[in-house]
N, C-alpha and C. Protein backbone atom coordinates (compact mmCIF):
# COMPACT_ATOMS: atom_id res chain seq x y z
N UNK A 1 -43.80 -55.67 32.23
CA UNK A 1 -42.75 -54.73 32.55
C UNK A 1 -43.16 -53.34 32.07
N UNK A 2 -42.92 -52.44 32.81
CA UNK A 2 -42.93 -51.08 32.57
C UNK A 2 -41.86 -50.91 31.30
N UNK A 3 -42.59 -49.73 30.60
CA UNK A 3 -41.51 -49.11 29.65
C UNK A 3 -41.10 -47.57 30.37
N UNK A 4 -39.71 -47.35 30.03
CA UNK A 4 -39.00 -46.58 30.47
C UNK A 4 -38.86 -45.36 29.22
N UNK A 5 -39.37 -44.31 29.53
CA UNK A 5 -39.74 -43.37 28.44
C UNK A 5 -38.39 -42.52 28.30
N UNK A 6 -37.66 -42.54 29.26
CA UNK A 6 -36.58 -41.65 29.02
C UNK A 6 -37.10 -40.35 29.31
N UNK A 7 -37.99 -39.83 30.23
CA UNK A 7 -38.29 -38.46 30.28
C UNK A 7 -38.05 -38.30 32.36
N UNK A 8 -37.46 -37.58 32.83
CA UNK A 8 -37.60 -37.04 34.29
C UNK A 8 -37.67 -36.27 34.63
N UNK A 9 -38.55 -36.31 35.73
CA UNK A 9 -39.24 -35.12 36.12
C UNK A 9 -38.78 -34.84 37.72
N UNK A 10 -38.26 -33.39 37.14
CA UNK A 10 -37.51 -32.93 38.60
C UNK A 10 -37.73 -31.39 39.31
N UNK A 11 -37.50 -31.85 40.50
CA UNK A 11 -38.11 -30.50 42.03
C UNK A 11 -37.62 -29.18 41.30
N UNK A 12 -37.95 -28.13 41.47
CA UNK A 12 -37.28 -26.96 41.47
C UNK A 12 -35.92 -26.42 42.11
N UNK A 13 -35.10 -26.79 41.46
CA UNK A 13 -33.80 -25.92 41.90
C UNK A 13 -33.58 -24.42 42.44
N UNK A 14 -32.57 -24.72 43.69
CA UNK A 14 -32.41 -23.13 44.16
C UNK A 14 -30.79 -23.19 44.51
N UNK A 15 -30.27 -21.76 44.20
CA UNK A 15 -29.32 -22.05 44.89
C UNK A 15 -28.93 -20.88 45.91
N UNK A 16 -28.42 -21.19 47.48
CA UNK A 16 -28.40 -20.56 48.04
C UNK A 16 -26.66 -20.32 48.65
N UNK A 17 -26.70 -18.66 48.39
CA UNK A 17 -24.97 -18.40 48.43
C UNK A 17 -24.90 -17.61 50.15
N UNK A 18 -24.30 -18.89 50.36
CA UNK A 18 -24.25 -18.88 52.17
C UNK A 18 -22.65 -18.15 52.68
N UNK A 19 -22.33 -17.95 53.83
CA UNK A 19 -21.19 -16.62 53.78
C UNK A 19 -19.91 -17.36 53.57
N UNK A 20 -18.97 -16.57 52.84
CA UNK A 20 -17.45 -17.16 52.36
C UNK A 20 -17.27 -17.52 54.15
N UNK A 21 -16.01 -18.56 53.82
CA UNK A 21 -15.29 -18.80 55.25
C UNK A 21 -14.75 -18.22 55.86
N UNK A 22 -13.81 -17.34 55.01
CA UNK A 22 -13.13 -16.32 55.84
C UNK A 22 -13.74 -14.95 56.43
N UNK A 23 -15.28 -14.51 56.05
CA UNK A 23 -15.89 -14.08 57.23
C UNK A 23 -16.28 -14.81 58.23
N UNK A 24 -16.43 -16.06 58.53
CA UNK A 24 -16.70 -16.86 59.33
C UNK A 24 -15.32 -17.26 59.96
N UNK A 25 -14.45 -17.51 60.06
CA UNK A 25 -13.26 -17.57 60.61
C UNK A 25 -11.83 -16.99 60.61
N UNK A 26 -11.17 -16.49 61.49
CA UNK A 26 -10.07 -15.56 61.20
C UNK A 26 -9.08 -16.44 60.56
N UNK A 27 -8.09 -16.19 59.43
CA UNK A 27 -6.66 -17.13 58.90
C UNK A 27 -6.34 -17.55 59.54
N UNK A 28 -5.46 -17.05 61.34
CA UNK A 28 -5.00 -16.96 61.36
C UNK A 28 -5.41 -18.47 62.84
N UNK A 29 -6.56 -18.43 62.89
CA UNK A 29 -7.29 -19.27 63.90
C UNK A 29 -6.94 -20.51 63.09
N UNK A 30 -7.37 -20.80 61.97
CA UNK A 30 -7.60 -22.40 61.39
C UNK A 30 -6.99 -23.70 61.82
N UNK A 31 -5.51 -23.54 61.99
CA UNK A 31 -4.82 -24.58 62.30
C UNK A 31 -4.67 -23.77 63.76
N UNK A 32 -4.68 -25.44 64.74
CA UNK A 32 -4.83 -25.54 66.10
C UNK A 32 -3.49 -26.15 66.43
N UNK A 33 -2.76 -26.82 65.80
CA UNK A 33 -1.76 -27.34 65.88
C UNK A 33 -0.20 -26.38 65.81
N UNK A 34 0.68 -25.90 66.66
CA UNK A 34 1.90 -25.60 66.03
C UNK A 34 2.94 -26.31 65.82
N UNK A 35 3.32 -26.02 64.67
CA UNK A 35 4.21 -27.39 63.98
C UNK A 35 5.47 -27.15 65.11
N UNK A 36 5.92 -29.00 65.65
CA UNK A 36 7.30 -28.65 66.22
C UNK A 36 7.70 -30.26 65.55
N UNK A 37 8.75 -30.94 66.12
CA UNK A 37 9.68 -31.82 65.32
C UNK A 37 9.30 -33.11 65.54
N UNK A 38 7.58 -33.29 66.16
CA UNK A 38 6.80 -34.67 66.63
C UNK A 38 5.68 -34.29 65.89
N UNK A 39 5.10 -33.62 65.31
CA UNK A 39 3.67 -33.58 64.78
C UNK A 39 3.13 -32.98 63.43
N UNK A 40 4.48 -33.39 62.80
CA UNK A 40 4.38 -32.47 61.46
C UNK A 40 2.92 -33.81 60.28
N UNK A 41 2.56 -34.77 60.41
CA UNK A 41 1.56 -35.27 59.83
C UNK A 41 0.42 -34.32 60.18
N UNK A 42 0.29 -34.16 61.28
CA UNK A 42 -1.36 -33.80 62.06
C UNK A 42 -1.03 -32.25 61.76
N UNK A 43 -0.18 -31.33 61.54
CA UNK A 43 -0.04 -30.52 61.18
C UNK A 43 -0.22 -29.93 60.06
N UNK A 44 0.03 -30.73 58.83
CA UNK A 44 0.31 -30.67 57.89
C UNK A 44 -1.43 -30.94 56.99
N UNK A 45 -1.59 -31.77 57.72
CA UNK A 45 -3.66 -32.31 57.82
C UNK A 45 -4.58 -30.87 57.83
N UNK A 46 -4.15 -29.84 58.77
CA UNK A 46 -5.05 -29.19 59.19
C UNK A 46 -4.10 -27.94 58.29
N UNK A 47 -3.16 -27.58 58.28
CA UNK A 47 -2.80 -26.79 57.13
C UNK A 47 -3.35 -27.06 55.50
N UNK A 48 -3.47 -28.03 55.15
CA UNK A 48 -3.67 -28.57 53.42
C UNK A 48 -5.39 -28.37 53.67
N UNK A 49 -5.94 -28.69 55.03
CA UNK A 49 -7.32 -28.27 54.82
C UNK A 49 -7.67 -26.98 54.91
N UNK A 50 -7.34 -25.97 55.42
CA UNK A 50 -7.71 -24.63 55.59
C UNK A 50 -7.33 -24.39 53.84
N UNK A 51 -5.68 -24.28 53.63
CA UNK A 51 -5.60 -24.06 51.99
C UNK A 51 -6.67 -24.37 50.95
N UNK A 52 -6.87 -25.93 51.21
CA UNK A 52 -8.25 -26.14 49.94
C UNK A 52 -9.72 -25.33 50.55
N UNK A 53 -9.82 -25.49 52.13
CA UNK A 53 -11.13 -24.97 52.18
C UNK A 53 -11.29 -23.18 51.76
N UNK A 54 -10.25 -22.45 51.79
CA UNK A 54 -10.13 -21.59 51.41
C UNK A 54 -9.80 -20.94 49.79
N UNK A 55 -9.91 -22.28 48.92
CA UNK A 55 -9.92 -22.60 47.51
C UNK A 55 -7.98 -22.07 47.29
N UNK A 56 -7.62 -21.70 47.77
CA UNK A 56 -6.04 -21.20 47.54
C UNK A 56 -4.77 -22.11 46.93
N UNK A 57 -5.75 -23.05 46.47
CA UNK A 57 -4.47 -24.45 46.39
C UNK A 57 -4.15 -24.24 44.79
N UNK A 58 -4.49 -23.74 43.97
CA UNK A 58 -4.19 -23.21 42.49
C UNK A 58 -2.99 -22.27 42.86
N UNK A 59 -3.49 -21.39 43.92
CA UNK A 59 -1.94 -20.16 44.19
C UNK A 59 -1.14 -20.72 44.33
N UNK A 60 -1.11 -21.51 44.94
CA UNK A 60 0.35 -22.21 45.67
C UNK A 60 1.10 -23.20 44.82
N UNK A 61 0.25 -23.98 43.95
CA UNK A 61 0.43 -25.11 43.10
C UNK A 61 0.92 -24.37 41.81
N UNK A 62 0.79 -23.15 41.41
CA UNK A 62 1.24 -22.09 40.63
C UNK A 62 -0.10 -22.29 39.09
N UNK A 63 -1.03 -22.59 39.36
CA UNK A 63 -2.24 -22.81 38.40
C UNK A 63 -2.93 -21.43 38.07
N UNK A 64 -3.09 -20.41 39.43
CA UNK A 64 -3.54 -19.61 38.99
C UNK A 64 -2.44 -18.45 39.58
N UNK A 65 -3.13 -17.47 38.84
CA UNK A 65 -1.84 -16.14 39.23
C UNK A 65 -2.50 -14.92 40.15
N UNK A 66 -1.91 -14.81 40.49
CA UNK A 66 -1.85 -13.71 42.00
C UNK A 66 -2.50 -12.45 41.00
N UNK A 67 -3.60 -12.08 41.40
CA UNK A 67 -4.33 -10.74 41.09
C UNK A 67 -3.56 -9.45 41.32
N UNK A 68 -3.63 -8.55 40.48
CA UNK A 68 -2.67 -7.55 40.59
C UNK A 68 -3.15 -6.82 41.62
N UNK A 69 -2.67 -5.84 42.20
CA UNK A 69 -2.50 -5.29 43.24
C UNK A 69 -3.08 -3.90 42.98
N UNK A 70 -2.82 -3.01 41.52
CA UNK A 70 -3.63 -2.05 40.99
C UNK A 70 -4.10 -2.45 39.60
N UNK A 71 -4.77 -1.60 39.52
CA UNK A 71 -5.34 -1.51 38.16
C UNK A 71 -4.90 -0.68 37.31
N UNK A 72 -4.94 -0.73 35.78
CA UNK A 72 -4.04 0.20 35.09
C UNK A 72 -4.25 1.83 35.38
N UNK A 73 -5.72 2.42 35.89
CA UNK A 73 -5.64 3.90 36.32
C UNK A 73 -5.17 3.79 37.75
N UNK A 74 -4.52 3.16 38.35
CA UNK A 74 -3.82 3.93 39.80
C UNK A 74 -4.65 3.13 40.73
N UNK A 75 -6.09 2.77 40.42
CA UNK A 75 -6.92 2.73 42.16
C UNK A 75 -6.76 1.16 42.32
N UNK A 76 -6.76 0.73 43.54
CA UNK A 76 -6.79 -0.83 44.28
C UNK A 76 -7.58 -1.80 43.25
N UNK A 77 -7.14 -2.87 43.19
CA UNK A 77 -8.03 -3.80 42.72
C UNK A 77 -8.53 -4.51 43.92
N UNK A 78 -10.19 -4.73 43.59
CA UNK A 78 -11.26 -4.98 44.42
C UNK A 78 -11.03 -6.58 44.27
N UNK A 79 -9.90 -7.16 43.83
CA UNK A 79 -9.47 -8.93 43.90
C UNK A 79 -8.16 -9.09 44.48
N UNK A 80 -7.64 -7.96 45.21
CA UNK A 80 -6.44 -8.35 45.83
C UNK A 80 -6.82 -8.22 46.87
N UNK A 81 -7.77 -7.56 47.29
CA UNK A 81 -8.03 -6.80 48.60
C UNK A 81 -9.00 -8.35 49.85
């Protein structure tokens, strides 16, 4: 039997930061479905996925807090925008 040294040997890591989604797709496109009073499952499917694929499910779930809108000298914050 082989002895097992406890040592591994591994590829070179990279990591590659490919474009957010929402330059790749408009909000307002995501869900294909409009909710009426027969299809609120399949609706509800493709709404909860845009939310997580868009990481937003902390906002809503109240985990994280809504970025302020200015900054204490007056100009826009570059995380609301």
């Amino acid at each position: 039997m082989a002895e097992d040294t406890g040592s591994q040997t591994t590829g070179p890591s990279a990591t590659i930061d490919g474009p957010k989604p929402q330059l790749l797709y408009p909000q307002n496109q995501l869900v294909s479905v409009k909710l009426n009073e027969g299809n609120f499952l399949v609706w509800k499917t493709q709404v909860l996925s845009a939310i997580k694929g868009y990481g937003l499910e902390d906002y809503i779930n109240g985990e994280s807090k809504t970025p302020e809108k200015f900054i204490s000298n007056g100009s826009q914050s570059q995380f609301f925008l």
